[in-house]
Protein backbone atom coordinates (compact mmCIF):
# COMPACT_ATOMS: atom_id res chain seq x y z
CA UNK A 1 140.20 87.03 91.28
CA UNK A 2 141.97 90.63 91.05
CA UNK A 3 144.68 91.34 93.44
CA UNK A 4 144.09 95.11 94.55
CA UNK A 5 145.33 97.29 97.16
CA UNK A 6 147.03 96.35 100.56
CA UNK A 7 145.11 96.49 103.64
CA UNK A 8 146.11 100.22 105.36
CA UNK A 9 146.12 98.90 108.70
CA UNK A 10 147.08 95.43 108.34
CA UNK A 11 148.90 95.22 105.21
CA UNK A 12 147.40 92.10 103.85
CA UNK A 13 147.27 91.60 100.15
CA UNK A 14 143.50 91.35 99.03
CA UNK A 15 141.79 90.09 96.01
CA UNK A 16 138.44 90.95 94.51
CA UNK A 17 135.69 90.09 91.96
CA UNK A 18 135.55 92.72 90.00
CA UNK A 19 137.82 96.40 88.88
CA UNK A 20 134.97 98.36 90.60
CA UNK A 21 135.32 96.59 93.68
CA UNK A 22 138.83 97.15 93.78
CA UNK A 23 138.23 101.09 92.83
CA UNK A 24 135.32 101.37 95.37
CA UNK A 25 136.99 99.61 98.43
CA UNK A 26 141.43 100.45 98.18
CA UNK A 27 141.59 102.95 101.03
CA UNK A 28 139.07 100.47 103.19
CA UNK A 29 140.03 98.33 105.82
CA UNK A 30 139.97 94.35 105.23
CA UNK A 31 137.13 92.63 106.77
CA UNK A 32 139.42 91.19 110.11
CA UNK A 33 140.74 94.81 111.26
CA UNK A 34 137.53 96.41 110.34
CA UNK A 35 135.57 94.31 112.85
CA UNK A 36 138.29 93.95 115.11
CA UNK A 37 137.87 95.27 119.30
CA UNK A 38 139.74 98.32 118.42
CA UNK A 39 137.58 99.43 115.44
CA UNK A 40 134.38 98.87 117.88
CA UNK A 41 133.48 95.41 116.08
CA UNK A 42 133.06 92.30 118.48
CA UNK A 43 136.28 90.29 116.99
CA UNK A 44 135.89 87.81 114.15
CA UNK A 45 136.88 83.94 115.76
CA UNK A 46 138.18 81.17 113.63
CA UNK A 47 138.31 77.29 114.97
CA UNK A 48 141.27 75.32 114.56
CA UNK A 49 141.50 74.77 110.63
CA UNK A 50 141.41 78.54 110.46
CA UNK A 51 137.47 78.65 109.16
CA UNK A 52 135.65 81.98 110.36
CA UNK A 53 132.79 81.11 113.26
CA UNK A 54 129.86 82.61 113.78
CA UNK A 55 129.54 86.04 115.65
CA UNK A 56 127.02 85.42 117.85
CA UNK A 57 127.48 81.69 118.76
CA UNK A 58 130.99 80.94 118.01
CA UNK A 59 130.82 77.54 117.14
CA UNK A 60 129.70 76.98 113.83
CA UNK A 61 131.63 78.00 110.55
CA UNK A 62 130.23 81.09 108.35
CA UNK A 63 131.66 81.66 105.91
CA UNK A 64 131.85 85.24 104.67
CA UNK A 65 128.48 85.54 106.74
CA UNK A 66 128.57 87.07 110.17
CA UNK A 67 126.48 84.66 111.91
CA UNK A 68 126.04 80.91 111.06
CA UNK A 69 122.43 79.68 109.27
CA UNK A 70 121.18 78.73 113.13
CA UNK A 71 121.57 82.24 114.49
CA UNK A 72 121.01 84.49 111.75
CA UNK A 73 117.23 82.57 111.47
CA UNK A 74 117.39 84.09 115.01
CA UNK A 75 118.60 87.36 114.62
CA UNK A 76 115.97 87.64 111.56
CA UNK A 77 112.94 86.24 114.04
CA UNK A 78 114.12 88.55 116.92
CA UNK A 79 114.05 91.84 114.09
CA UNK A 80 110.36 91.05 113.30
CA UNK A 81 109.11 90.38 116.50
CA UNK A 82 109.95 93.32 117.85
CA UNK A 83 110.70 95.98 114.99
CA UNK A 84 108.42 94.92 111.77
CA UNK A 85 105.61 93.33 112.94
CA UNK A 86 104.60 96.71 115.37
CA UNK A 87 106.64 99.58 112.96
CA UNK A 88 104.94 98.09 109.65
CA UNK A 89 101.29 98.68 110.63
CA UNK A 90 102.02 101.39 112.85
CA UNK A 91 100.43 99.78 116.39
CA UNK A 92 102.53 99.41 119.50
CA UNK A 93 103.15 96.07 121.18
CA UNK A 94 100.81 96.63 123.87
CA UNK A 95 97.91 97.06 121.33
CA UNK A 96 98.95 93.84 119.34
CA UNK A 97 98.89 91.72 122.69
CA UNK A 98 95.73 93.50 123.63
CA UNK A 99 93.87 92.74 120.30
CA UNK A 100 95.30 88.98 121.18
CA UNK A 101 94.01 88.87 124.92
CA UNK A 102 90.52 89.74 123.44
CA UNK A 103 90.60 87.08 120.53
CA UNK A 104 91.39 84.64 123.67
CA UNK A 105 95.03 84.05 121.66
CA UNK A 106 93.00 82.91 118.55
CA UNK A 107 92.08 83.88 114.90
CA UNK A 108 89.22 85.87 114.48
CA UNK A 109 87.54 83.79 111.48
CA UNK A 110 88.43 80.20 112.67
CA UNK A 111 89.89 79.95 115.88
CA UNK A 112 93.12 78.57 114.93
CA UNK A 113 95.88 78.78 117.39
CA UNK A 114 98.42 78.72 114.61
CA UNK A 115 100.39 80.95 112.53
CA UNK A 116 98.42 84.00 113.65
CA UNK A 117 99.58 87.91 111.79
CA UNK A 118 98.25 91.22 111.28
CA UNK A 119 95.58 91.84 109.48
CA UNK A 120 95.39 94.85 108.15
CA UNK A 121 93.40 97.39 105.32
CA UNK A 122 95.74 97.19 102.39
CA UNK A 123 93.78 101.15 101.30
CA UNK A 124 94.64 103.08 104.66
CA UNK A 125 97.24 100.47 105.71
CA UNK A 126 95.54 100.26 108.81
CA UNK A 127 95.59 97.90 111.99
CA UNK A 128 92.11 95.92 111.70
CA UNK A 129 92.96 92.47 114.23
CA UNK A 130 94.73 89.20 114.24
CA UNK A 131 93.72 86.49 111.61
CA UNK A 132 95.47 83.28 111.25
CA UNK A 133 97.66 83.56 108.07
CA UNK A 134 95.04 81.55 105.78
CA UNK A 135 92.25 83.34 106.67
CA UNK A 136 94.92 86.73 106.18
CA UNK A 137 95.05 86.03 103.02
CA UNK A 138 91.92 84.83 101.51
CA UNK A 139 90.89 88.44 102.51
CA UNK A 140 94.05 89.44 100.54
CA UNK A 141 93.34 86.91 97.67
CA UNK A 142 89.91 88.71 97.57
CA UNK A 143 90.98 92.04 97.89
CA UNK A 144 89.12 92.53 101.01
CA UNK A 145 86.04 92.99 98.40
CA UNK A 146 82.84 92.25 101.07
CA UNK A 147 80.53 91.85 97.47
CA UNK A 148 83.18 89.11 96.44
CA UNK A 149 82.46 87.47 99.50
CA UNK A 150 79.25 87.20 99.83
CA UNK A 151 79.11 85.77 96.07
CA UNK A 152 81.41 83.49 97.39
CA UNK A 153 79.50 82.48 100.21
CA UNK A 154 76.15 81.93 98.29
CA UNK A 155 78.34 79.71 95.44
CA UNK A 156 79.72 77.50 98.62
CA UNK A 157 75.74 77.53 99.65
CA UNK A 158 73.80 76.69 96.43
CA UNK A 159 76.30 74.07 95.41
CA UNK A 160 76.06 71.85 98.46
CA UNK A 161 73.16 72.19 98.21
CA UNK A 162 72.99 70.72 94.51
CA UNK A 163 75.29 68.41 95.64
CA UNK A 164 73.43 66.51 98.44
C-alpha cells in the first residue's frame, strides 16, 4: 500500500494500490465524507467492531461494497425488471404484460411457466413474444434459421422412426 494525500475535508491519511491512483484521486474526498448527509450521500453505518454495513439494509457487513451480497442481488433484479428488460428491446411494460396476458402467462413453444424472457429478432432487434429461456435460445443456438429447423425437425422425425 502507498500512503498518498490527506483527506481535504477530513484529514485522514489514505493509502492506495497503485501511483496512478494516488495521482488520479489527491484533491478527492475519502470514501466516509464523500457519502456522508452533507455531501448528499445516505451516511455509511458501521456495527460495533467498526466493519462498514450495508447501505440499504444496515445489517450485514460490506466491505468496500455499498450494499451487502443479499441486497445488491436485489438492487440488480429491481434494475432489470424495470429498466433492461423494457429499454433493451425497445417495448414498454404495458406491451410486455400484454404479450403475457395473451400467452395465458406461458411460453409460446411449450407452455412452461418458468423462466420466461424476450424473444426477440437478433437482425432488426425487434420485440417478437415471450419464450421460456430454453426454447429462447434454441432459436438463438439456430440462428433463428426457419430452413435449419425444419431439417431439424425431419432428423427428430425419420430417426424415431428408424428407431422404433
Amino acid at each position: 500500500m502507498i500512503k498518498g494525500y490527506d483527506c481535504p475535508n477530513c484529514g485522514v491519511e489514505r493509502t492506495y494500490k497503485s501511483i496512478r491512483s494516488v495521482k488520479l484521486f489527491k484533491d478527492k474526498n475519502c470514501r466516509s465524507c464523500a457519502n456522508s448527509i452533507s455531501n448528499g450521500g445516505d451516511g455509511i453505518k458501521y456495527n460495533s467492531n467498526g466493519e462498514r454495513l450495508c447501505s440499504s439494509c444496515a445489517t450485514h457487513p460490506s466491505g468496500w461494497n455499498s450494499y451487502c451480497n443479499s441486497c445488491n442481488v436485489e438492487k440488480r433484479k429491481e434494475y432489470w425488471n424495470k429498466k433492461m428488460r423494457y429499454d433493451r428491446y425497445n417495448i414498454t411494460k404495458k406491451e410486455y404484460e400484454d404479450c403475457l396476458k395473451k400467452q395465458n402467462y406461458t411460453c409460446f413453444s411449450c407452455d412452461s411457466k418458468d423462466n420466461l424472457c424476450v424473444d426477440h429478432c437478433h437482425t432488426t432487434n425487434k420485440f417478437r413474444g415471450i419464450l421460456c429461456k430454453s426454447c429462447n435460445t434454441a432459436l438463438g443456438l439456430l440462428y433463428d434459421n426457419t430452413e435449419t429447423l425444419n431439417k431439424l425437425i425431419l432428423y427428430l422425425q425419420t430417426k424415431t422412426m428408424k428407431t422404433i
